[in-house]
PDB file of N, CA and C in Angstrom:
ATOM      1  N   UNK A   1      18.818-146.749  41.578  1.00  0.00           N
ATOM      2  CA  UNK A   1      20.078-146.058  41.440  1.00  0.00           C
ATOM      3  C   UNK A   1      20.478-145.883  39.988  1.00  0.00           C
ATOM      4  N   UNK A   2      20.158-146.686  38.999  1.00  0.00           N
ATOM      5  CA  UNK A   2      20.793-146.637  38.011  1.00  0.00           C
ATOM      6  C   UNK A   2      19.726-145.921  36.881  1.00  0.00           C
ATOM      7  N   UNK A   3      18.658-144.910  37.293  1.00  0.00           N
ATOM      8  CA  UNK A   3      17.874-144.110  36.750  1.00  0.00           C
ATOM      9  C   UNK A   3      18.293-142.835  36.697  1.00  0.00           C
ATOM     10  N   UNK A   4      19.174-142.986  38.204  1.00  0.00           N
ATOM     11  CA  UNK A   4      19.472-141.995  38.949  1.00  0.00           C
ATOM     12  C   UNK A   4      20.918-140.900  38.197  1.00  0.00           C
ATOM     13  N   UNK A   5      20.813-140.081  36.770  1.00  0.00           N
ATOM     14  CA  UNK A   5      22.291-139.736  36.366  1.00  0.00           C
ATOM     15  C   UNK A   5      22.811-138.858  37.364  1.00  0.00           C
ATOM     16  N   UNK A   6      23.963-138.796  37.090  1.00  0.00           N
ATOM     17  CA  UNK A   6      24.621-138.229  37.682  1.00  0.00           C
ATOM     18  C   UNK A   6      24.794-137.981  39.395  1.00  0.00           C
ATOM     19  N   UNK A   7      23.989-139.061  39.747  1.00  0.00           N
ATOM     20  CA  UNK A   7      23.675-138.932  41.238  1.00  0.00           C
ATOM     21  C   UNK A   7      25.406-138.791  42.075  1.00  0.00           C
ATOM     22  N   UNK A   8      26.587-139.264  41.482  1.00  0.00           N
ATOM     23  CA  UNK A   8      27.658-139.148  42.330  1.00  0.00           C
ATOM     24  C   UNK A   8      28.182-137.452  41.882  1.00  0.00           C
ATOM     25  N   UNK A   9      28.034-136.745  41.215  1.00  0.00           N
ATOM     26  CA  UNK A   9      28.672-135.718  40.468  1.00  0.00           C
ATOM     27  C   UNK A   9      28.752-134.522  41.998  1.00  0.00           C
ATOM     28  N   UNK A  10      30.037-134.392  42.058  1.00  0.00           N
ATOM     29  CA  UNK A  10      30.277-133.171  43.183  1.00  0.00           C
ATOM     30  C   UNK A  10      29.278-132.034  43.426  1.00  0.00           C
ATOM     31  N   UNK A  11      28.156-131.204  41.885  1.00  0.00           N
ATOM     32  CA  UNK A  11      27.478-130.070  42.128  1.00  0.00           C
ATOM     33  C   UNK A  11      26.244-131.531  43.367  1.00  0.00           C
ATOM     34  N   UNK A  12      25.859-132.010  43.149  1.00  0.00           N
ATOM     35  CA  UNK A  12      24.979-133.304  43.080  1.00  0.00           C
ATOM     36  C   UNK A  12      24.861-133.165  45.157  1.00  0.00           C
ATOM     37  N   UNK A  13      26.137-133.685  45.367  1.00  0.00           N
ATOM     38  CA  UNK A  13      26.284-134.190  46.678  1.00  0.00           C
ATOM     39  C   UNK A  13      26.447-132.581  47.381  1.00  0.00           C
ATOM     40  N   UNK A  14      27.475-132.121  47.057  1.00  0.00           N
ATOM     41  CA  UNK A  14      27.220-130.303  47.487  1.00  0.00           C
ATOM     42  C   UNK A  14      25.841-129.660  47.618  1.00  0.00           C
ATOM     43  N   UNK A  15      24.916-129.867  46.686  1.00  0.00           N
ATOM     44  CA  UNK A  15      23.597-129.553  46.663  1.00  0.00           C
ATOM     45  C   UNK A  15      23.010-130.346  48.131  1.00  0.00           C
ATOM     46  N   UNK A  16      22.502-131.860  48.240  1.00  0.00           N
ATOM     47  CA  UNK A  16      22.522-132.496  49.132  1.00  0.00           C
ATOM     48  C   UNK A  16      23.010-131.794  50.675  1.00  0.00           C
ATOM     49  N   UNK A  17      24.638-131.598  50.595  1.00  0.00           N
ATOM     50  CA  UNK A  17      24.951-131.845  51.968  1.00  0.00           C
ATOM     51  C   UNK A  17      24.553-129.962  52.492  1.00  0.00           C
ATOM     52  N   UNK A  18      24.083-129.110  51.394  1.00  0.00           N
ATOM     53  CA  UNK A  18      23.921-127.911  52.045  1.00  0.00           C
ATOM     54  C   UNK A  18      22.614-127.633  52.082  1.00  0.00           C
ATOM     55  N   UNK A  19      21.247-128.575  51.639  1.00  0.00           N
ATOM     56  CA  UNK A  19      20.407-129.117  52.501  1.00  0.00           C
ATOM     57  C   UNK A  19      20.039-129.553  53.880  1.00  0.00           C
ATOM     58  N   UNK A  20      20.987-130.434  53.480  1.00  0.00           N
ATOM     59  CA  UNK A  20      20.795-131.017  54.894  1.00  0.00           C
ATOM     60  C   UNK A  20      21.515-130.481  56.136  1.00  0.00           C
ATOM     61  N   UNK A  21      23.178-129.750  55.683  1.00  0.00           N
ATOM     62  CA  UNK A  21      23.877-129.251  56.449  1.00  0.00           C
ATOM     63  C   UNK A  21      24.139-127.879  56.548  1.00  0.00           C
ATOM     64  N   UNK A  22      23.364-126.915  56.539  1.00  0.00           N
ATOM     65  CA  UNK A  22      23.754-125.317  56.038  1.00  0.00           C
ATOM     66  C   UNK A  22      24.596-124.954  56.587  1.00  0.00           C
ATOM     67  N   UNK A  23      24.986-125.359  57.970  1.00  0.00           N
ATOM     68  CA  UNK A  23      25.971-124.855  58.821  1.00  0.00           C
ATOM     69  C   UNK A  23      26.964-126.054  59.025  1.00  0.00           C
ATOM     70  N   UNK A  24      28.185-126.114  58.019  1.00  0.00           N
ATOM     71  CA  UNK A  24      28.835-127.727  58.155  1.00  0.00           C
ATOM     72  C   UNK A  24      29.593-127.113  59.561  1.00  0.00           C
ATOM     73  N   UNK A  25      30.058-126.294  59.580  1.00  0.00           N
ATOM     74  CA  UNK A  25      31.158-126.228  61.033  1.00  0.00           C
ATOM     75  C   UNK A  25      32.473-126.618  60.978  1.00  0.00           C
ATOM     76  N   UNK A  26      32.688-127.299  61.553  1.00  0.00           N
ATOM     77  CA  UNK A  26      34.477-127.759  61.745  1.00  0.00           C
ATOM     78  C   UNK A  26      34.057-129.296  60.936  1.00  0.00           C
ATOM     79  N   UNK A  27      32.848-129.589  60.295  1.00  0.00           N
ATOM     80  CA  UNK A  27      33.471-130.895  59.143  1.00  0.00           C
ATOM     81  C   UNK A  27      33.406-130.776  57.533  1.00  0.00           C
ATOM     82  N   UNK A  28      33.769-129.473  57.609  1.00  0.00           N
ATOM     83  CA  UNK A  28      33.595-128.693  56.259  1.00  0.00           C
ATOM     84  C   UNK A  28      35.197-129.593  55.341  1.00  0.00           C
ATOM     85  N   UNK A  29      36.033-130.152  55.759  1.00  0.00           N
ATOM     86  CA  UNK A  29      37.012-130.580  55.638  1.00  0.00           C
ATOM     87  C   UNK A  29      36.634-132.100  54.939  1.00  0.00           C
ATOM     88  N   UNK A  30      35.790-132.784  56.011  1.00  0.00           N
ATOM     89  CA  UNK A  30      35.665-133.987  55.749  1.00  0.00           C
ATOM     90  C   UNK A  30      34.402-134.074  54.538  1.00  0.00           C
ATOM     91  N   UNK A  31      33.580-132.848  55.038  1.00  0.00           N
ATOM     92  CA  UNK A  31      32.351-132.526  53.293  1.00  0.00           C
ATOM     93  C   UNK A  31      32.963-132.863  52.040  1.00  0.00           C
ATOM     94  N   UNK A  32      33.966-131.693  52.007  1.00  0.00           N
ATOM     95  CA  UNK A  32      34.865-131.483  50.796  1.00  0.00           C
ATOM     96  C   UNK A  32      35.304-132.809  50.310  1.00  0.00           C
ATOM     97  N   UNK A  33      35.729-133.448  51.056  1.00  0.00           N
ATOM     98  CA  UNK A  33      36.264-135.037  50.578  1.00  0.00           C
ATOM     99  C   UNK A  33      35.611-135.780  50.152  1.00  0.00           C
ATOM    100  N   UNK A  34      34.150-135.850  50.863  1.00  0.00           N
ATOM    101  CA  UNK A  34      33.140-136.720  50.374  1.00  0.00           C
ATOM    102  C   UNK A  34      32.339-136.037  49.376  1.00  0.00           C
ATOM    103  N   UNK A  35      32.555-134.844  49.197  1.00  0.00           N
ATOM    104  CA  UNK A  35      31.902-134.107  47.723  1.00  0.00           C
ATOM    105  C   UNK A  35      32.782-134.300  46.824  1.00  0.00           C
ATOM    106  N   UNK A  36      34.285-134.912  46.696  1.00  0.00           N
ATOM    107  CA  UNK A  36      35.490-134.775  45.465  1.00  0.00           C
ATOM    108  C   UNK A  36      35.772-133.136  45.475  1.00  0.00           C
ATOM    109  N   UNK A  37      35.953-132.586  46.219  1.00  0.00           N
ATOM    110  CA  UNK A  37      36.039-131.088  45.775  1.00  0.00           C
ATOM    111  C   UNK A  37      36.889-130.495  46.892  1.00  0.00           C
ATOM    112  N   UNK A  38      37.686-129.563  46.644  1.00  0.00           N
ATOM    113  CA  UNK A  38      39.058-129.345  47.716  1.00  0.00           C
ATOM    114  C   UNK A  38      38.459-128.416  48.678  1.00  0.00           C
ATOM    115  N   UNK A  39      38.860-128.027  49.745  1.00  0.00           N
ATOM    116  CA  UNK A  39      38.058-127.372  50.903  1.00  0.00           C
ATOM    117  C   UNK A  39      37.776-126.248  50.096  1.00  0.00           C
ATOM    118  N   UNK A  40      38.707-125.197  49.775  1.00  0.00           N
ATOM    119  CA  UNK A  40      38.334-123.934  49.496  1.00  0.00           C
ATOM    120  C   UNK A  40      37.328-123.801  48.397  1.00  0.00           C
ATOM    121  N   UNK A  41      36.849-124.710  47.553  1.00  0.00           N
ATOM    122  CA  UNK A  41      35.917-124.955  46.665  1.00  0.00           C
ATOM    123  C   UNK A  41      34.807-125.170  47.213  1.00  0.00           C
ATOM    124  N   UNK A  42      34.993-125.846  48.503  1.00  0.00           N
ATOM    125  CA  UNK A  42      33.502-126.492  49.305  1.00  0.00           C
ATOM    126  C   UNK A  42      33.187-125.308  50.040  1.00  0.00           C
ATOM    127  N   UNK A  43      34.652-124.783  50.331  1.00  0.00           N
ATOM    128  CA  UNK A  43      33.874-123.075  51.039  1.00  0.00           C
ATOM    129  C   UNK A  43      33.224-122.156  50.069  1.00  0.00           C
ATOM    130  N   UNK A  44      33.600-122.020  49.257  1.00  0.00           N
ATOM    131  CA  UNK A  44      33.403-121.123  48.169  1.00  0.00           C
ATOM    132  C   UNK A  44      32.056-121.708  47.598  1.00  0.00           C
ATOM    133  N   UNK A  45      31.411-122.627  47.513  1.00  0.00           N
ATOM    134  CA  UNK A  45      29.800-122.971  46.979  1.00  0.00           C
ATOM    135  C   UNK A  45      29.147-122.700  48.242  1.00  0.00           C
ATOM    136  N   UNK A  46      29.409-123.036  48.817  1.00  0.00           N
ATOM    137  CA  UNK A  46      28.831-122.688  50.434  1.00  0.00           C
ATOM    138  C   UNK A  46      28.321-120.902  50.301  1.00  0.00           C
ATOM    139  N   UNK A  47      29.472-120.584  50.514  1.00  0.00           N
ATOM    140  CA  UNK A  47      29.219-118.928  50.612  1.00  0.00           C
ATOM    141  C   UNK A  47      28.392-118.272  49.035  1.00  0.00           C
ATOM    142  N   UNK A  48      28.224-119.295  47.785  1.00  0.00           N
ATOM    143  CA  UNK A  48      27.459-118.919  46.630  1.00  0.00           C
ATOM    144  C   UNK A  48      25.968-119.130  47.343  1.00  0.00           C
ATOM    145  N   UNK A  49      25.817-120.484  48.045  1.00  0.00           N
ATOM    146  CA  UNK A  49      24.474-120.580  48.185  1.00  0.00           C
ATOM    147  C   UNK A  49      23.883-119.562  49.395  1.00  0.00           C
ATOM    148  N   UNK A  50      24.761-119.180  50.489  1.00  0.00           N
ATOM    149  CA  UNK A  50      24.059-118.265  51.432  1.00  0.00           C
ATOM    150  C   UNK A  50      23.761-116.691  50.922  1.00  0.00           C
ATOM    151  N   UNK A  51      24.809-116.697  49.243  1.00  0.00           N
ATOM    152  CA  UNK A  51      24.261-115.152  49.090  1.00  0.00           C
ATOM    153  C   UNK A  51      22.937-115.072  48.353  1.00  0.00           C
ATOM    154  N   UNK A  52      22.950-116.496  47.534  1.00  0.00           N
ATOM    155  CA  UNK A  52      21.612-116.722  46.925  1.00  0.00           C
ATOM    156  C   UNK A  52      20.180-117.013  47.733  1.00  0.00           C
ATOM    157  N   UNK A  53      20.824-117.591  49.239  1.00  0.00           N
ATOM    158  CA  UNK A  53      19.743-117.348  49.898  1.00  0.00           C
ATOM    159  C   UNK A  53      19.205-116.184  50.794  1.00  0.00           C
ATOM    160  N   UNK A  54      20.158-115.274  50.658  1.00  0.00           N
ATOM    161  CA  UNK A  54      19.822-113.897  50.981  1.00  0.00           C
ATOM    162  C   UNK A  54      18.860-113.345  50.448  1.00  0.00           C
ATOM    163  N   UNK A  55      19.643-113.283  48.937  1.00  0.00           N
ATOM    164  CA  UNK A  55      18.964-112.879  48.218  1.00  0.00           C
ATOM    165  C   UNK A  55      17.744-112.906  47.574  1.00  0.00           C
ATOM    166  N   UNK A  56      17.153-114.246  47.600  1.00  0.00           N
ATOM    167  CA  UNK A  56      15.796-114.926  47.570  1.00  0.00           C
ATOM    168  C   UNK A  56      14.967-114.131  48.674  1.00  0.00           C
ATOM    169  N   UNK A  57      15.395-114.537  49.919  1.00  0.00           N
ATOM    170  CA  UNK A  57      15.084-113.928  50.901  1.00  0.00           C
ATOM    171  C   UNK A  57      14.629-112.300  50.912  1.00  0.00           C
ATOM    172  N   UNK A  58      15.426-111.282  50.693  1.00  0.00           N
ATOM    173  CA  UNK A  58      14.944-110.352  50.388  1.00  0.00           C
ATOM    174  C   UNK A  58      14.209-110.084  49.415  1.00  0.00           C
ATOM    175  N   UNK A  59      13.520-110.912  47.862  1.00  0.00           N
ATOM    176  CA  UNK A  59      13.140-110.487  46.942  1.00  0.00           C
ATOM    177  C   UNK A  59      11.920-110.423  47.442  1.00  0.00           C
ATOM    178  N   UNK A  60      11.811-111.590  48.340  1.00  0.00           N
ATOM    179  CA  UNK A  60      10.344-112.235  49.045  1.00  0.00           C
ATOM    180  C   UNK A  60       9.577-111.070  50.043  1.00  0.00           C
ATOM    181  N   UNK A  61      10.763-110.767  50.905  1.00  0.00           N
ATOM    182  CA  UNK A  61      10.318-109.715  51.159  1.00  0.00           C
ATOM    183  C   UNK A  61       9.393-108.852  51.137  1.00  0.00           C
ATOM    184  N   UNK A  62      10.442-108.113  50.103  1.00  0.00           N
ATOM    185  CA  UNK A  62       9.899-107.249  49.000  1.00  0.00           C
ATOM    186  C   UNK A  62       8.332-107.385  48.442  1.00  0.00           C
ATOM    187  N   UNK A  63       8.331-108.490  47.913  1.00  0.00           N
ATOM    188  CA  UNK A  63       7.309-109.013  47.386  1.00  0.00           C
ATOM    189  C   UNK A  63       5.714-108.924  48.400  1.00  0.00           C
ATOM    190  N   UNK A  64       5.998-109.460  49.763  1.00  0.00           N
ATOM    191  CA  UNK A  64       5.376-109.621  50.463  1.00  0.00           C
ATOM    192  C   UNK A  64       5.257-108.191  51.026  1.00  0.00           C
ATOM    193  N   UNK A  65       6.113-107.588  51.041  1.00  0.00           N
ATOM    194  CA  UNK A  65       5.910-105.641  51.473  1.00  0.00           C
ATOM    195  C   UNK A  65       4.719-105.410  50.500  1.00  0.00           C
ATOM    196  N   UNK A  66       4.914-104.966  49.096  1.00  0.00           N
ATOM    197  CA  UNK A  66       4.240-104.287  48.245  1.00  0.00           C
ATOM    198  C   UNK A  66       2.815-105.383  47.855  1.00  0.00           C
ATOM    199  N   UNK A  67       3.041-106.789  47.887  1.00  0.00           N
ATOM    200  CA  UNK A  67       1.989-107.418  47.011  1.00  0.00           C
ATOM    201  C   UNK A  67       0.319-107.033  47.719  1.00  0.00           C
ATOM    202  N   UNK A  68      -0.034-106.012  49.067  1.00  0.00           N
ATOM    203  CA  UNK A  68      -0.836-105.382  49.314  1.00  0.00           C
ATOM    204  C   UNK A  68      -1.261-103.766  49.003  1.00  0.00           C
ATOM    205  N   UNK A  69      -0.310-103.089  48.037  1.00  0.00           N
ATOM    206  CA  UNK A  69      -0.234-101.984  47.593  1.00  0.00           C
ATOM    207  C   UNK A  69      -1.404-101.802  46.593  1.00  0.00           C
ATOM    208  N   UNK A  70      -1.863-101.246  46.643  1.00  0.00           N
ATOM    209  CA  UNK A  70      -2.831-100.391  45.086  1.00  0.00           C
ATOM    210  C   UNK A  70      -2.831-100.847  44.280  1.00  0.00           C
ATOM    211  N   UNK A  71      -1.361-100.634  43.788  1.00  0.00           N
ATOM    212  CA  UNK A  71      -0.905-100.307  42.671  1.00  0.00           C
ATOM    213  C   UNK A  71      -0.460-101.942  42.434  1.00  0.00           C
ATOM    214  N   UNK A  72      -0.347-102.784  43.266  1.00  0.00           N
ATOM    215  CA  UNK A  72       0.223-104.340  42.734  1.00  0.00           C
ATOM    216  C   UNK A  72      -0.864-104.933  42.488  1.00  0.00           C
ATOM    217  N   UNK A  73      -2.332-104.560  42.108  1.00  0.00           N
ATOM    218  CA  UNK A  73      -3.065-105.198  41.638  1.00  0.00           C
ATOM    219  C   UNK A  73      -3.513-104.784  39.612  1.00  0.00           C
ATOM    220  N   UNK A  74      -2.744-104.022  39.499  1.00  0.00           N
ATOM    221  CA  UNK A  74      -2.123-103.532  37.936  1.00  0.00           C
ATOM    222  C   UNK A  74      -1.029-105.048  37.369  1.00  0.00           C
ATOM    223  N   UNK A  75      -1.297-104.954  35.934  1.00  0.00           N
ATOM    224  CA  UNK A  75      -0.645-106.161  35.597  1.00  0.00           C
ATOM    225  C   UNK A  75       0.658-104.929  35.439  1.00  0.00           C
ATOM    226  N   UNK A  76       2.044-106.282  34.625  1.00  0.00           N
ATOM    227  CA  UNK A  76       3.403-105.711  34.530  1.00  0.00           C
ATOM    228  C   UNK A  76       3.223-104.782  33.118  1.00  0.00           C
ATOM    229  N   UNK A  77       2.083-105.189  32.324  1.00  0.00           N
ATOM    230  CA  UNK A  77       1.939-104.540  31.207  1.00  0.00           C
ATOM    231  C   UNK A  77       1.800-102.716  31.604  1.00  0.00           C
ATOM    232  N   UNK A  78       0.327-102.937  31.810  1.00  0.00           N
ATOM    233  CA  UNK A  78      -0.304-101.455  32.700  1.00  0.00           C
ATOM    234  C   UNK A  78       0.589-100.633  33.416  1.00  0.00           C
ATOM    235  N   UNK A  79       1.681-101.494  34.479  1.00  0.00           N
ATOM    236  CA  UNK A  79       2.681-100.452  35.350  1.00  0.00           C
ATOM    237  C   UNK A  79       3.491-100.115  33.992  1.00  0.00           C
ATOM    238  N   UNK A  80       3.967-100.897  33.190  1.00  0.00           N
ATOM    239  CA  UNK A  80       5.276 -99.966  32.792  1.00  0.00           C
ATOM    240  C   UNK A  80       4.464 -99.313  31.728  1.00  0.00           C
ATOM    241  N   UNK A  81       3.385 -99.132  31.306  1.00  0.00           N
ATOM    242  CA  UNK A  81       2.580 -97.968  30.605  1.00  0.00           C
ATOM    243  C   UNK A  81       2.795 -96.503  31.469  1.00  0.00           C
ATOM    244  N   UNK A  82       2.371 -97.069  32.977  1.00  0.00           N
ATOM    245  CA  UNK A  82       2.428 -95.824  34.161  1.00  0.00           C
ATOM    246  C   UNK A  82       3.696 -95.331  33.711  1.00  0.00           C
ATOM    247  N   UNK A  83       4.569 -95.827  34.378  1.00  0.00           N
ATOM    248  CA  UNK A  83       6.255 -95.512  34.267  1.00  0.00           C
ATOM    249  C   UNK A  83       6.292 -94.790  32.921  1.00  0.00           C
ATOM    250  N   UNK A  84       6.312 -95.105  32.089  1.00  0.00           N
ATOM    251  CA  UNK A  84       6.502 -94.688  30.742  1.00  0.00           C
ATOM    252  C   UNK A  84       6.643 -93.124  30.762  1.00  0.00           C
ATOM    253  N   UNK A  85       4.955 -92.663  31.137  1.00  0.00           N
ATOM    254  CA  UNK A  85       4.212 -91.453  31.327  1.00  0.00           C
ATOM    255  C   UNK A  85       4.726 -90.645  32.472  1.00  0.00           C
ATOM    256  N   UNK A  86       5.874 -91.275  32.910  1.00  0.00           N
ATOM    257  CA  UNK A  86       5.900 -90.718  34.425  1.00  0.00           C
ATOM    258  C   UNK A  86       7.684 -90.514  33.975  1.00  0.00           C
ATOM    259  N   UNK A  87       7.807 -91.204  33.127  1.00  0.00           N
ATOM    260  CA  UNK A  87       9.346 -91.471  32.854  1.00  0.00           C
ATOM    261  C   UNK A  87      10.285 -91.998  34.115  1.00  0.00           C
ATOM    262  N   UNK A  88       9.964 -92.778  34.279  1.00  0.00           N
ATOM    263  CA  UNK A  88      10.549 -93.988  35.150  1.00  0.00           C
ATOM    264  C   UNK A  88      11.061 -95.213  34.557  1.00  0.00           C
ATOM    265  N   UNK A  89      12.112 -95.224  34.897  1.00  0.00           N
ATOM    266  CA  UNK A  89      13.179 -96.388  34.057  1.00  0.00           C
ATOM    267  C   UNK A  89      12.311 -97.751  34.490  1.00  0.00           C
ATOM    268  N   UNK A  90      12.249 -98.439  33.412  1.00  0.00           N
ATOM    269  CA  UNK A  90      11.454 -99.411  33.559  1.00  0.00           C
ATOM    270  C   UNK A  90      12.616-100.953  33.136  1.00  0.00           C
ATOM    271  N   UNK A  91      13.568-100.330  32.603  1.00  0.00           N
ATOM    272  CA  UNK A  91      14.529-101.716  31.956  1.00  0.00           C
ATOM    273  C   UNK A  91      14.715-102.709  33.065  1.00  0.00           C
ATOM    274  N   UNK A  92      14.482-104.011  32.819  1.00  0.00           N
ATOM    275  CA  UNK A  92      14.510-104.682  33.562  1.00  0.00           C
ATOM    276  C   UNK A  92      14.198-104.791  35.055  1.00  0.00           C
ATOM    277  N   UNK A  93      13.151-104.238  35.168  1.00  0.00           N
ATOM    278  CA  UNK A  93      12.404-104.139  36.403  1.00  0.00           C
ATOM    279  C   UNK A  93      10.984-104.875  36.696  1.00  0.00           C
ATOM    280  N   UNK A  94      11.117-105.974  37.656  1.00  0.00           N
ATOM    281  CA  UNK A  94      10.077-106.723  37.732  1.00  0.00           C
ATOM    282  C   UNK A  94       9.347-105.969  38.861  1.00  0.00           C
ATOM    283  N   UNK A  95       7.985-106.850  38.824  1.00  0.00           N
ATOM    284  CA  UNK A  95       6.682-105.934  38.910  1.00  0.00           C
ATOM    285  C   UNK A  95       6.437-105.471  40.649  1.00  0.00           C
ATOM    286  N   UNK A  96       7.665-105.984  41.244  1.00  0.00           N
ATOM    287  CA  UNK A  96       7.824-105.487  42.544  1.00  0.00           C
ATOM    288  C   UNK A  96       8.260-104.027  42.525  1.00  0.00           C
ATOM    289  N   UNK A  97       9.659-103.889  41.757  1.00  0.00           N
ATOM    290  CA  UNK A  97      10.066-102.540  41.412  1.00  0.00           C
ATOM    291  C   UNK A  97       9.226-101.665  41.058  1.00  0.00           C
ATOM    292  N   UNK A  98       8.207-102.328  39.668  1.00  0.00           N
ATOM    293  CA  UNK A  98       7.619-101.353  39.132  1.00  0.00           C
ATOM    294  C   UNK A  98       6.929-100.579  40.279  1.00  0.00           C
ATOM    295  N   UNK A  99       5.816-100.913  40.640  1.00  0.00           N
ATOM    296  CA  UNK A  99       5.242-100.935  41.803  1.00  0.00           C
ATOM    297  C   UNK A  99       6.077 -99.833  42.953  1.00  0.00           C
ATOM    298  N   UNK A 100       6.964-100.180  43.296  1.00  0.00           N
ATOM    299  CA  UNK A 100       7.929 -99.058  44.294  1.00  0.00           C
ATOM    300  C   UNK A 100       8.324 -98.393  43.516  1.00  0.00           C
ATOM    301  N   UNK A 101       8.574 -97.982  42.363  1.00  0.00           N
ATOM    302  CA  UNK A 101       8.879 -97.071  41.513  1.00  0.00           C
ATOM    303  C   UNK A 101       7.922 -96.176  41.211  1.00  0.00           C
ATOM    304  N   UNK A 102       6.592 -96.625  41.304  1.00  0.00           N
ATOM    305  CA  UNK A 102       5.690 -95.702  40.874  1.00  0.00           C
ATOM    306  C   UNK A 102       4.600 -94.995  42.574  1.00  0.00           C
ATOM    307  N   UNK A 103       4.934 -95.528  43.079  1.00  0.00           N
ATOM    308  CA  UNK A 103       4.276 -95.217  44.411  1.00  0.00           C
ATOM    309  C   UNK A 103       5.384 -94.091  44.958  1.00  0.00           C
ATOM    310  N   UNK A 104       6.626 -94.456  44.897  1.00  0.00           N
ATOM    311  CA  UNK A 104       7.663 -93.304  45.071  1.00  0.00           C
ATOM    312  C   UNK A 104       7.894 -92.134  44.829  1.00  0.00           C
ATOM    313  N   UNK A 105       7.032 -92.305  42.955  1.00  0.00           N
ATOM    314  CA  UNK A 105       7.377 -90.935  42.492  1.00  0.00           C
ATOM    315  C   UNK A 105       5.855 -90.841  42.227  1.00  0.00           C
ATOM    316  N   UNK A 106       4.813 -91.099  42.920  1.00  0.00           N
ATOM    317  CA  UNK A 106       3.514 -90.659  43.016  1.00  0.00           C
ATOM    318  C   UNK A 106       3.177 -90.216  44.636  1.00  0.00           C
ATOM    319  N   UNK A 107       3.942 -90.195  45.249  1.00  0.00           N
ATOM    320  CA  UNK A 107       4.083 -89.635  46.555  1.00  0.00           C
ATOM    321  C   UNK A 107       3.062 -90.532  47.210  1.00  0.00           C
ATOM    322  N   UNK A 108       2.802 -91.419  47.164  1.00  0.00           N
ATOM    323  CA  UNK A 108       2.357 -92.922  47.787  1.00  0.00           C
ATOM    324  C   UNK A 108       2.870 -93.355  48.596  1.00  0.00           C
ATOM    325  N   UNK A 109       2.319 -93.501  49.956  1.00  0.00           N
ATOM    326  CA  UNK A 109       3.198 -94.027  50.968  1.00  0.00           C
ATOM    327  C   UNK A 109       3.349 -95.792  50.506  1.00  0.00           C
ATOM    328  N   UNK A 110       4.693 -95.664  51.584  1.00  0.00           N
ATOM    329  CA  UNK A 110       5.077 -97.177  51.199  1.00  0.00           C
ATOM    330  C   UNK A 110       4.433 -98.289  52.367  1.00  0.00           C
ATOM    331  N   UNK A 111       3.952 -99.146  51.941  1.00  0.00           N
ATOM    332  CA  UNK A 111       3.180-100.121  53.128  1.00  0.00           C
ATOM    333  C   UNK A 111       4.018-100.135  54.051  1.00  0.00           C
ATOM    334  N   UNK A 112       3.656-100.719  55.335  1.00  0.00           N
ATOM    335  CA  UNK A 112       4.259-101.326  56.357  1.00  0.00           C
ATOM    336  C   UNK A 112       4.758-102.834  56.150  1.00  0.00           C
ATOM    337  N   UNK A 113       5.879-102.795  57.013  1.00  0.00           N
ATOM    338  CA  UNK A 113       6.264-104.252  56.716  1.00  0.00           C
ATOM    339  C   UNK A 113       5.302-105.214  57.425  1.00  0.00           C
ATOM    340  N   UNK A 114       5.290-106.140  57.182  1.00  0.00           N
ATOM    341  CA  UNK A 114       4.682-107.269  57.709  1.00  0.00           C
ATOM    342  C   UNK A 114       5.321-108.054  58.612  1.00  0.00           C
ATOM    343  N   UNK A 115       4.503-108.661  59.530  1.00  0.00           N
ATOM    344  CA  UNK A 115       5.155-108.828  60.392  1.00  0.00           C
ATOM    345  C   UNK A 115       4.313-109.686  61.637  1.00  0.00           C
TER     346      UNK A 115
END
């Protein structure tokens, strides 16, 4: 325990109980108490982590759509060379985008989802 910093710290136990508990239910009340943190705070990290796990969720997706494409066996260097030439916005676009960006405007069908 005493290796352990910060092991009591509210992000600490919040992390923990939405592990173990994703769906607290009607003891979202008694969470909050045992996290130090007032309900609407314990709701409010709650609803941060389900959009982040959306969102993970769909990147993966994504990822798993295209990472059989053609064109996803090109490094991130090579695609945004493509793009460049093709003039396709490349700012901040990781190599999933690139990839659907350039199959899009190369009239490339888009894989099937998996499934």
């Amino acid at each position: 325990w005493d290796d352990t910093s910060g092991l009591y710290l509210p992000s600490r136990i919040l992390d923990l109980m939405y592990k173990a508990f994703p769906d607290p239910g009607v003891y979202q009340d008694k969470f909050a108490l045992l996290a130090f943190v007032s309900v609407e705070d314990f709701k409010t990290y709650y609803k941060a982590q389900d959009e982040k796990l959306k969102k993970l969720y769909e990147q993966d997706s994504q990822r798993g759509k295209w990472s059989d494409h053609e064109l996803y066996k090109y490094t991130v260097k090579q695609l945004i060379e493509k793009c460049v030439k093709l003039n396709i916005p490349v700012k901040g676009a990781k190599k999933v985008a690139l990839v659907e960006r350039l199959a899009k405007s190369m009239g490339i069908s888009e894989p099937a989802a998996r499934g």
